[in-house]
N, C-alpha and C. Protein backbone atom coordinates (compact mmCIF):
# COMPACT_ATOMS: atom_id res chain seq x y z
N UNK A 1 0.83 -1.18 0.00
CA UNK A 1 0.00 0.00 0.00
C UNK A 1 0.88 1.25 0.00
N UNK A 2 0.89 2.60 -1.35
CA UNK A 2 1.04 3.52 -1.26
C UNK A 2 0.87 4.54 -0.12
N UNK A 3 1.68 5.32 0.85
CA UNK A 3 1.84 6.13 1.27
C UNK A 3 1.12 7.56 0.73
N UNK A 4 0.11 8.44 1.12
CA UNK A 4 -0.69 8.86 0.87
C UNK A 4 -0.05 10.20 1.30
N UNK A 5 0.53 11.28 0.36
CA UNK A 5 1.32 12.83 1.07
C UNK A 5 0.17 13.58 0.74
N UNK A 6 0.19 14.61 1.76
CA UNK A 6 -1.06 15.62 1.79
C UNK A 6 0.00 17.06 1.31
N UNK A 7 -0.04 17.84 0.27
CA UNK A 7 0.76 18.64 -0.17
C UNK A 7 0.45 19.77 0.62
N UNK A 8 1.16 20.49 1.60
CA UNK A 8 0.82 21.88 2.10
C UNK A 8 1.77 22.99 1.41
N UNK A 9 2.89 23.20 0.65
CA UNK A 9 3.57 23.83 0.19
C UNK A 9 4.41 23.45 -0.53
N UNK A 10 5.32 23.96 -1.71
CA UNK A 10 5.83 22.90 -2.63
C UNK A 10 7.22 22.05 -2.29
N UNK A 11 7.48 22.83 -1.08
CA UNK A 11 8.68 22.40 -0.50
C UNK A 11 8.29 21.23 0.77
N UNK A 12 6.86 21.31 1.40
CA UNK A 12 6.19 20.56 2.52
C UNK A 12 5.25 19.38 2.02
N UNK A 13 5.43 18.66 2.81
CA UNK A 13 4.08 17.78 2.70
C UNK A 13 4.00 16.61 4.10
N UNK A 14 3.05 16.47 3.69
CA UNK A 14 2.78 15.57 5.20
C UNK A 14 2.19 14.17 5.03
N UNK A 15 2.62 13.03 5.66
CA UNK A 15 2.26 11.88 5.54
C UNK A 15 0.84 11.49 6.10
N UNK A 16 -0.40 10.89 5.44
CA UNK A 16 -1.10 11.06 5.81
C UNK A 16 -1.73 9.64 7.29
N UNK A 17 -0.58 8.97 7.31
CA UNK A 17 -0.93 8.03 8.38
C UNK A 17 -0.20 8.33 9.56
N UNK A 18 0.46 9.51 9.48
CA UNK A 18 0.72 10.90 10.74
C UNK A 18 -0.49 11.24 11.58
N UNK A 19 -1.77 11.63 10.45
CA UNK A 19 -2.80 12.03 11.28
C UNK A 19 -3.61 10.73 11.99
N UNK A 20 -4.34 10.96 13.27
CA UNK A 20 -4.71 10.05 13.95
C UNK A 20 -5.78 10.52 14.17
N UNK A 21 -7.13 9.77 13.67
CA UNK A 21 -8.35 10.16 13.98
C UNK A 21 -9.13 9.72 14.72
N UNK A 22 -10.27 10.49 15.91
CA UNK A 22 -11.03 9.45 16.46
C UNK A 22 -12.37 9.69 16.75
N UNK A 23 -13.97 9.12 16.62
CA UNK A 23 -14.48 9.53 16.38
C UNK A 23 -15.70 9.77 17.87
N UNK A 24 -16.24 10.44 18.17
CA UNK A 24 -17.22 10.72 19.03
C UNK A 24 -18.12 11.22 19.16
N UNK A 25 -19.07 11.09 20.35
CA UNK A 25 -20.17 11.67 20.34
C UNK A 25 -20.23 12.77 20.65
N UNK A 26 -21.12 13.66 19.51
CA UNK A 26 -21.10 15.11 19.61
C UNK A 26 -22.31 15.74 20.20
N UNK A 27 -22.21 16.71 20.73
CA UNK A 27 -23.45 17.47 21.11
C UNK A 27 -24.73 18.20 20.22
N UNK A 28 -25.59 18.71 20.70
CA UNK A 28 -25.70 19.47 19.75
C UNK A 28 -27.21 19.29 18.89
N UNK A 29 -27.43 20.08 17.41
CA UNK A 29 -28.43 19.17 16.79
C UNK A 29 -28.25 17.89 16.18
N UNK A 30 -28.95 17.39 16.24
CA UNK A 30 -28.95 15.95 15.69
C UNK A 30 -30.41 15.02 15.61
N UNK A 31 -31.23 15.18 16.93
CA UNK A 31 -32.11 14.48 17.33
C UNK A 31 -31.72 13.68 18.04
N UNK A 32 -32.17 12.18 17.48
CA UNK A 32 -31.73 10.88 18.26
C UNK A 32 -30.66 10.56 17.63
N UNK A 33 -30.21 11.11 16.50
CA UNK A 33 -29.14 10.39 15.97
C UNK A 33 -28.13 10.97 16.85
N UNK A 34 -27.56 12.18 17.37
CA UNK A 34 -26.95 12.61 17.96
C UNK A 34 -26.42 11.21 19.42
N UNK A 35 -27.66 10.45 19.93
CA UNK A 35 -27.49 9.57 21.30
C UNK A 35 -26.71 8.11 20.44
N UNK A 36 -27.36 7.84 19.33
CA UNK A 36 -26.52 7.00 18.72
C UNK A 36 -24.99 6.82 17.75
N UNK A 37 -24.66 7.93 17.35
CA UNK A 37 -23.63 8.15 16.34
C UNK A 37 -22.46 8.77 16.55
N UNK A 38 -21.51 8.20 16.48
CA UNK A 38 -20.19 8.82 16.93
C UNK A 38 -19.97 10.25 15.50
N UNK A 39 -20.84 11.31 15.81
CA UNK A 39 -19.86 11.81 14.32
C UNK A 39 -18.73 13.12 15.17
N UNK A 40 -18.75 13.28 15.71
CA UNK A 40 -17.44 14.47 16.19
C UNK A 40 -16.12 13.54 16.02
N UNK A 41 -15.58 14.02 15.45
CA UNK A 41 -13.54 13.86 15.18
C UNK A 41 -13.10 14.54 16.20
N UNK A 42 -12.18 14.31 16.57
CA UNK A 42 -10.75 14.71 17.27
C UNK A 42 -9.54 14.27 16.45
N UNK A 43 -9.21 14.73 15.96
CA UNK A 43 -7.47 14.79 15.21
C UNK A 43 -6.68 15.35 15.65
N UNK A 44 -5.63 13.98 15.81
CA UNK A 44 -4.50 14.31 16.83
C UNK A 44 -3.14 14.14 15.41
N UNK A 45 -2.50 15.04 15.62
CA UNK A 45 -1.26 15.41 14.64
C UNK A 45 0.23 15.82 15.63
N UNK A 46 0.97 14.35 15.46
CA UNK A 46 2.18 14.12 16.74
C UNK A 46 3.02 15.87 15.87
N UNK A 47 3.23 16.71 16.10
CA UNK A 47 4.13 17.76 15.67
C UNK A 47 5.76 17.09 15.97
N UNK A 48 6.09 17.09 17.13
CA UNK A 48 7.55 16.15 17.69
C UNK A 48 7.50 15.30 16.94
N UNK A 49 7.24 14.12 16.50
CA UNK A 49 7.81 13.66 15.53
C UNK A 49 7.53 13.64 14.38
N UNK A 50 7.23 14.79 13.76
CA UNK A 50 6.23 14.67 12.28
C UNK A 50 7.81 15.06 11.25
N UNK A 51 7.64 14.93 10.27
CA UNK A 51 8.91 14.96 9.27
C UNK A 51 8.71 16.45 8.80
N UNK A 52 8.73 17.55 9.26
CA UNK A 52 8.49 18.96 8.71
C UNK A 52 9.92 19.60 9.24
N UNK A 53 10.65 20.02 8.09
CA UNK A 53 11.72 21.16 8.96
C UNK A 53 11.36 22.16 9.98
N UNK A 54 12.43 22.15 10.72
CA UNK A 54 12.35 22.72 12.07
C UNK A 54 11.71 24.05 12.26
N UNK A 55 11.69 25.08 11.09
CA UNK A 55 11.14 26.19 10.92
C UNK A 55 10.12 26.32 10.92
N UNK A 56 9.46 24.93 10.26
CA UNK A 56 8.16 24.93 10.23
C UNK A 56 7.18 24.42 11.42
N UNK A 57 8.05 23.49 12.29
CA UNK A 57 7.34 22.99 13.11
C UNK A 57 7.05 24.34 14.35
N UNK A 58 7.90 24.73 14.41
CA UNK A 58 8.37 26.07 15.54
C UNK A 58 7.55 27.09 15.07
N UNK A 59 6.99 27.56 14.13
CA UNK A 59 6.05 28.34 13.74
C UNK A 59 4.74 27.68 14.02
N UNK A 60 4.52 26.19 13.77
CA UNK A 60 3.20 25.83 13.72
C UNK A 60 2.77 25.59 15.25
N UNK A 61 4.18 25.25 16.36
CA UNK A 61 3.93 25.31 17.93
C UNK A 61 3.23 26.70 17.83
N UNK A 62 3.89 27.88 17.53
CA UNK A 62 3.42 29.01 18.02
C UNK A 62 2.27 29.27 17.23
N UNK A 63 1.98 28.64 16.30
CA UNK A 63 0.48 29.48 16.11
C UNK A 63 -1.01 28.48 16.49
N UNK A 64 -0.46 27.43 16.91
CA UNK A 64 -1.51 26.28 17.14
C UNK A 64 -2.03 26.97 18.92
N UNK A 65 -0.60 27.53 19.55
CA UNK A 65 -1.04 28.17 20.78
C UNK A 65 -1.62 26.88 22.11
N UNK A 66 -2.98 27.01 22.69
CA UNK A 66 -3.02 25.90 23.62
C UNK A 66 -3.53 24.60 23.07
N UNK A 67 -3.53 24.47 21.36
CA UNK A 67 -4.02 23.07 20.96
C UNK A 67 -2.70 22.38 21.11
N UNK A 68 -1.93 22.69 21.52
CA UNK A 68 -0.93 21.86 21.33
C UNK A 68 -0.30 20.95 22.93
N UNK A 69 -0.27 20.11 22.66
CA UNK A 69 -0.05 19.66 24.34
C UNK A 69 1.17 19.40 24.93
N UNK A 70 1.91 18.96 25.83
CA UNK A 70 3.44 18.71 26.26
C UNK A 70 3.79 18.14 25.64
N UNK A 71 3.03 17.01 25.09
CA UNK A 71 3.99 15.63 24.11
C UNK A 71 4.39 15.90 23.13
N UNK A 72 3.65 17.73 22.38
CA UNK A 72 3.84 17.74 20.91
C UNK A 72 2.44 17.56 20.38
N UNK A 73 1.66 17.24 20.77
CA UNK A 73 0.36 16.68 19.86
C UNK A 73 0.05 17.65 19.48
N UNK A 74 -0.81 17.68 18.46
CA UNK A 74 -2.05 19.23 17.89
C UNK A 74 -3.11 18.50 18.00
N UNK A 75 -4.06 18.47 18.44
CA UNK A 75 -5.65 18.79 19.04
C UNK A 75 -6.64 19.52 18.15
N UNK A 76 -7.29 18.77 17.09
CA UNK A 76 -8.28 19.75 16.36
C UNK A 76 -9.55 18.41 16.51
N UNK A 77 -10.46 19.65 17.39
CA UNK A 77 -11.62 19.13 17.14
C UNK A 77 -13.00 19.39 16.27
N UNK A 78 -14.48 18.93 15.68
CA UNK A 78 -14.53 18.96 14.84
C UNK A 78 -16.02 18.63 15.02
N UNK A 79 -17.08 19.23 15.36
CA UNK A 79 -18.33 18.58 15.63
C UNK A 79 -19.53 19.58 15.37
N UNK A 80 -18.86 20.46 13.96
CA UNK A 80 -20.02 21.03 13.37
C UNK A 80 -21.03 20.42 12.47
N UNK A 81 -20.67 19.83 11.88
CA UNK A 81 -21.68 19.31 10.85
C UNK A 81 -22.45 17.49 11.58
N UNK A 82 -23.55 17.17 10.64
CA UNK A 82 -23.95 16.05 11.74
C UNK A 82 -23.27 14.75 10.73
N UNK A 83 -22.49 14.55 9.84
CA UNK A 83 -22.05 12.99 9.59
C UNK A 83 -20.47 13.61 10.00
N UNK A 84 -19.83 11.93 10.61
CA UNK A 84 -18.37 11.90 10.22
C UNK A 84 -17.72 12.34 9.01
N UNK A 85 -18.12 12.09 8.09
CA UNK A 85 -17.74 12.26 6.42
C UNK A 85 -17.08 13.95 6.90
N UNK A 86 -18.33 15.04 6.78
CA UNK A 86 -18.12 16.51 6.98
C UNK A 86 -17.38 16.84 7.73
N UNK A 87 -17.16 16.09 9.07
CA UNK A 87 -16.57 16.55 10.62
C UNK A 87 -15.35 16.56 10.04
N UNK A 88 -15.00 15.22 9.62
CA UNK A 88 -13.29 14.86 9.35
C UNK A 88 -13.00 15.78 8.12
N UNK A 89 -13.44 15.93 7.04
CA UNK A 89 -12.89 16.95 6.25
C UNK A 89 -12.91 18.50 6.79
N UNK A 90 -13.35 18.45 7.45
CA UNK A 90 -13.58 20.08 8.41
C UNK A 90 -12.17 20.11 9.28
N UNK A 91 -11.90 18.97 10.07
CA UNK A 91 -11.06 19.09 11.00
C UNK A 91 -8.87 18.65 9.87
N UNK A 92 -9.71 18.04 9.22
CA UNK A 92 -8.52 18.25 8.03
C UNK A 92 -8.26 19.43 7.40
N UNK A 93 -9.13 20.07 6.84
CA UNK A 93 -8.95 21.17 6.64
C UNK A 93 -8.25 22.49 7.25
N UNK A 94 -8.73 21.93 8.50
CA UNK A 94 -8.13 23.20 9.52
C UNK A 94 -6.59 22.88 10.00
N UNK A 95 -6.62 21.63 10.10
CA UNK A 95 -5.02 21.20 10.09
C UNK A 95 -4.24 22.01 8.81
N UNK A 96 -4.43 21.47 7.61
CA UNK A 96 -3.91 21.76 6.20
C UNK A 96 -4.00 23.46 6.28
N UNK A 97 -4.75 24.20 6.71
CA UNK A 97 -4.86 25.88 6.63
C UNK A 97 -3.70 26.28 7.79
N UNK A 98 -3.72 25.27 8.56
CA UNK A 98 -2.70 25.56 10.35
C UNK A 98 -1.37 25.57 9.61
N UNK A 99 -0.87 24.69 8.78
CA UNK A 99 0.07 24.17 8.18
C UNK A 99 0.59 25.03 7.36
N UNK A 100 -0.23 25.15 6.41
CA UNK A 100 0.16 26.45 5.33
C UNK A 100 0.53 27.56 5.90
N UNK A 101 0.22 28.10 6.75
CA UNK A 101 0.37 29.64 7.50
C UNK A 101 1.70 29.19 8.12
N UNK A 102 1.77 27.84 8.62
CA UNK A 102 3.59 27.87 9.19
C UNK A 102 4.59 27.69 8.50
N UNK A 103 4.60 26.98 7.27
CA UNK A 103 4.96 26.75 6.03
C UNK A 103 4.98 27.77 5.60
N UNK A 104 4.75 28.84 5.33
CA UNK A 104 4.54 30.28 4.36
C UNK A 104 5.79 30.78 5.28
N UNK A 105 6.37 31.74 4.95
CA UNK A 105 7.95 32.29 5.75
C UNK A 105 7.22 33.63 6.10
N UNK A 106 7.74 34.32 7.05
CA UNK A 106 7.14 35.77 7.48
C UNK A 106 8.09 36.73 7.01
N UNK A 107 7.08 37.81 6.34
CA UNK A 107 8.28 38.78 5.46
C UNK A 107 9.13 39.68 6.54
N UNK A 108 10.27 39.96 5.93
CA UNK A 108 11.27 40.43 6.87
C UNK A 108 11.04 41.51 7.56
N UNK A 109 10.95 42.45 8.50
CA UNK A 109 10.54 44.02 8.29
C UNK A 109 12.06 44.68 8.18
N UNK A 110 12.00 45.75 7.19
CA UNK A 110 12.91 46.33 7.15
C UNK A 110 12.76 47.97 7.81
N UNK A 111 13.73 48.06 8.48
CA UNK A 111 13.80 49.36 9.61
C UNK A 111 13.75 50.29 8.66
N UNK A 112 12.81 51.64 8.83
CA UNK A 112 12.51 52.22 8.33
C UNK A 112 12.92 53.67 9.14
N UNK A 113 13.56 54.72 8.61
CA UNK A 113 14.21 56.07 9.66
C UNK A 113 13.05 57.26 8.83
N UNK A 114 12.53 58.23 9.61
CA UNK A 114 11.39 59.20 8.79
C UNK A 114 12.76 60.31 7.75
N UNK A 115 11.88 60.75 7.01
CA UNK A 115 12.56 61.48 6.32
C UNK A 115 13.13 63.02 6.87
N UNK A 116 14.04 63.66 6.11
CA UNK A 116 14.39 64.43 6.89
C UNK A 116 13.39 65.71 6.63
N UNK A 117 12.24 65.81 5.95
CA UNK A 117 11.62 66.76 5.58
C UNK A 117 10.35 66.18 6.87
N UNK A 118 10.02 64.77 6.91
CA UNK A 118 8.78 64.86 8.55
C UNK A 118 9.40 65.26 9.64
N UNK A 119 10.74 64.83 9.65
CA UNK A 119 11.66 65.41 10.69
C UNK A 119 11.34 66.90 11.44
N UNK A 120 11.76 67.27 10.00
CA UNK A 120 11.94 69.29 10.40
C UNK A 120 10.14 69.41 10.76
N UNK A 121 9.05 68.92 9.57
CA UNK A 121 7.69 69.11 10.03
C UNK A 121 7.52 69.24 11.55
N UNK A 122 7.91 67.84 12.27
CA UNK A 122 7.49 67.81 13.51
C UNK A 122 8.71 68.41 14.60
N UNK A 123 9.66 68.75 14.17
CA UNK A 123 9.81 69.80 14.92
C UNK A 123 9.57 70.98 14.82
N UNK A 124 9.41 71.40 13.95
CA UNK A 124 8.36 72.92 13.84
C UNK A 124 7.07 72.99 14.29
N UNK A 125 6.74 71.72 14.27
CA UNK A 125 5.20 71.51 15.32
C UNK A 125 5.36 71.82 16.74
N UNK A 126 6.67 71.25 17.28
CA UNK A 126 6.94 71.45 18.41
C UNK A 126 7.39 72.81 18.96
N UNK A 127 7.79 73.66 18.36
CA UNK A 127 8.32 75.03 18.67
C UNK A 127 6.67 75.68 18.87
N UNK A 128 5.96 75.36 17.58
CA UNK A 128 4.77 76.41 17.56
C UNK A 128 4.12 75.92 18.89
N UNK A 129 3.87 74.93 19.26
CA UNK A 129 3.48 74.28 20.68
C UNK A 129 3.92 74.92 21.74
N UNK A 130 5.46 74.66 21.48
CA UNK A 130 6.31 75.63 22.99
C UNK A 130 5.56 77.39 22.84
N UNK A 131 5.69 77.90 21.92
CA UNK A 131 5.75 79.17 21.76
C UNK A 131 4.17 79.76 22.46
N UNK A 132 3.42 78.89 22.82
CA UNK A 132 1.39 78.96 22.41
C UNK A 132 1.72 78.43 24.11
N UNK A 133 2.68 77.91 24.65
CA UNK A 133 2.09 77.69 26.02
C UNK A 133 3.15 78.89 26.17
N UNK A 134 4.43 79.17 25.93
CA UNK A 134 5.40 80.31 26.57
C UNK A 134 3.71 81.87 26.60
N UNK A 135 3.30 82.08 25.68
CA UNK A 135 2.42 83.10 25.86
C UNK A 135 1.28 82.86 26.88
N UNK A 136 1.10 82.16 27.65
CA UNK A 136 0.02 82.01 28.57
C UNK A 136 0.76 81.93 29.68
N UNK A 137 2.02 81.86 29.76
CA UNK A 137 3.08 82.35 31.18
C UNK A 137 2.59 83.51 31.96
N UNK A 138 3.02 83.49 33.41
CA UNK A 138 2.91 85.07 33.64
C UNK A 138 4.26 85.95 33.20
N UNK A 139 3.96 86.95 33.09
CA UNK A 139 5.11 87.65 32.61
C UNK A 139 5.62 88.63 34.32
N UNK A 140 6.54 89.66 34.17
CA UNK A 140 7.09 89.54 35.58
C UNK A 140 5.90 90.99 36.11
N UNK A 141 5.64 91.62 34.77
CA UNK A 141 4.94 92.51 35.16
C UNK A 141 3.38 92.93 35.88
N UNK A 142 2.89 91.29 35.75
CA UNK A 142 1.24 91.09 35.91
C UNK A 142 1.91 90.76 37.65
C-alpha cells in the first residue's frame, strides 16, 4: 500500500498516516441520531515527531497556541456538521490551513528612519506648541 502525502507547500508535505483520527459523540443538533452516532472527530497530529523542517514545526507550535499539548500533539476538534464524512474533512482542513500559514515564511521588516523633511515638520510643530504655552506664562509685570 502507497503512502498517501497531503501537499501543504511545494517544499512541505505531510504523511497522511501521521494524522490520527477518532471519532465521538457530539453534542448538539442531531435528534436521536446525535445519542446513537459517533460523528465528532478529534485529530490528533504528533508535531515532535512529524517529518516537517524545524522552521516549520516552531512556527506551527506558536500558532496552534493551547491546541498543542506537552507531548507535541495538535488537538483539532470537529463537531459542526452532523455525519463523520463533513466533521473529518472540516477538521482536516483546519489542520492543512494551520500548516500552510507555518509553512509560508514571514516577510522580513525592514527598519525604516522618517525622512528628513517629517523630521523638520514635527519639529516645527513642536516650537509652535512651545511658543502657544510660553504666551500664557505670567510675565514679571502682571
Amino acid at each position: 500500500m502507497k503512502a498517501s502525502m497531503i501537499p501543504i507547500s511545494p517544499t512541505v508535505s505531510i504523511d497522511e498516516r501521521d494524522i490520527k483520527e477518532r471519532f465521538v459523540r457530539a453534542s448538539g443538533p442531531g435528534g436521536q441520531n446525535v445519542n446513537k452516532v459517533s460523528t465528532a472527530v478529534e485529530l490528533r497530529y504528533n508535531v515532535a515527531q512529524a517529518v516537517l523542517p524545524q522552521r516549520v514545526k516552531d512556527r506551527l507550535i506558536a500558532l496552534a497556541g493551547n491546541r498543542i499539548t506537552e507531548e507535541g500533539l495538535l488537538l483539532i476538534d470537529s463537531r459542526e456538521y452532523r455525519t463523520q464524512a463533513q466533521n473529518r474533512e472540516a477538521a482536516r482542513g483546519r489542520l492543512i490551513a494551520l500548516l500552510h500559514r507555518a509553512a509560508a515564511r514571514p516577510k522580513k521588516r525592514k527598519p525604516t528612519a522618517p525622512k528628513p523633511q517629517a523630521r523638520e515638520k514635527r519639529i516645527q510643530s513642536k516650537k509652535r506648541r512651545g511658543e502657544v504655552k510660553s504666551l500664557r506664562r505670567k510675565t514679571d509685570e502682571e
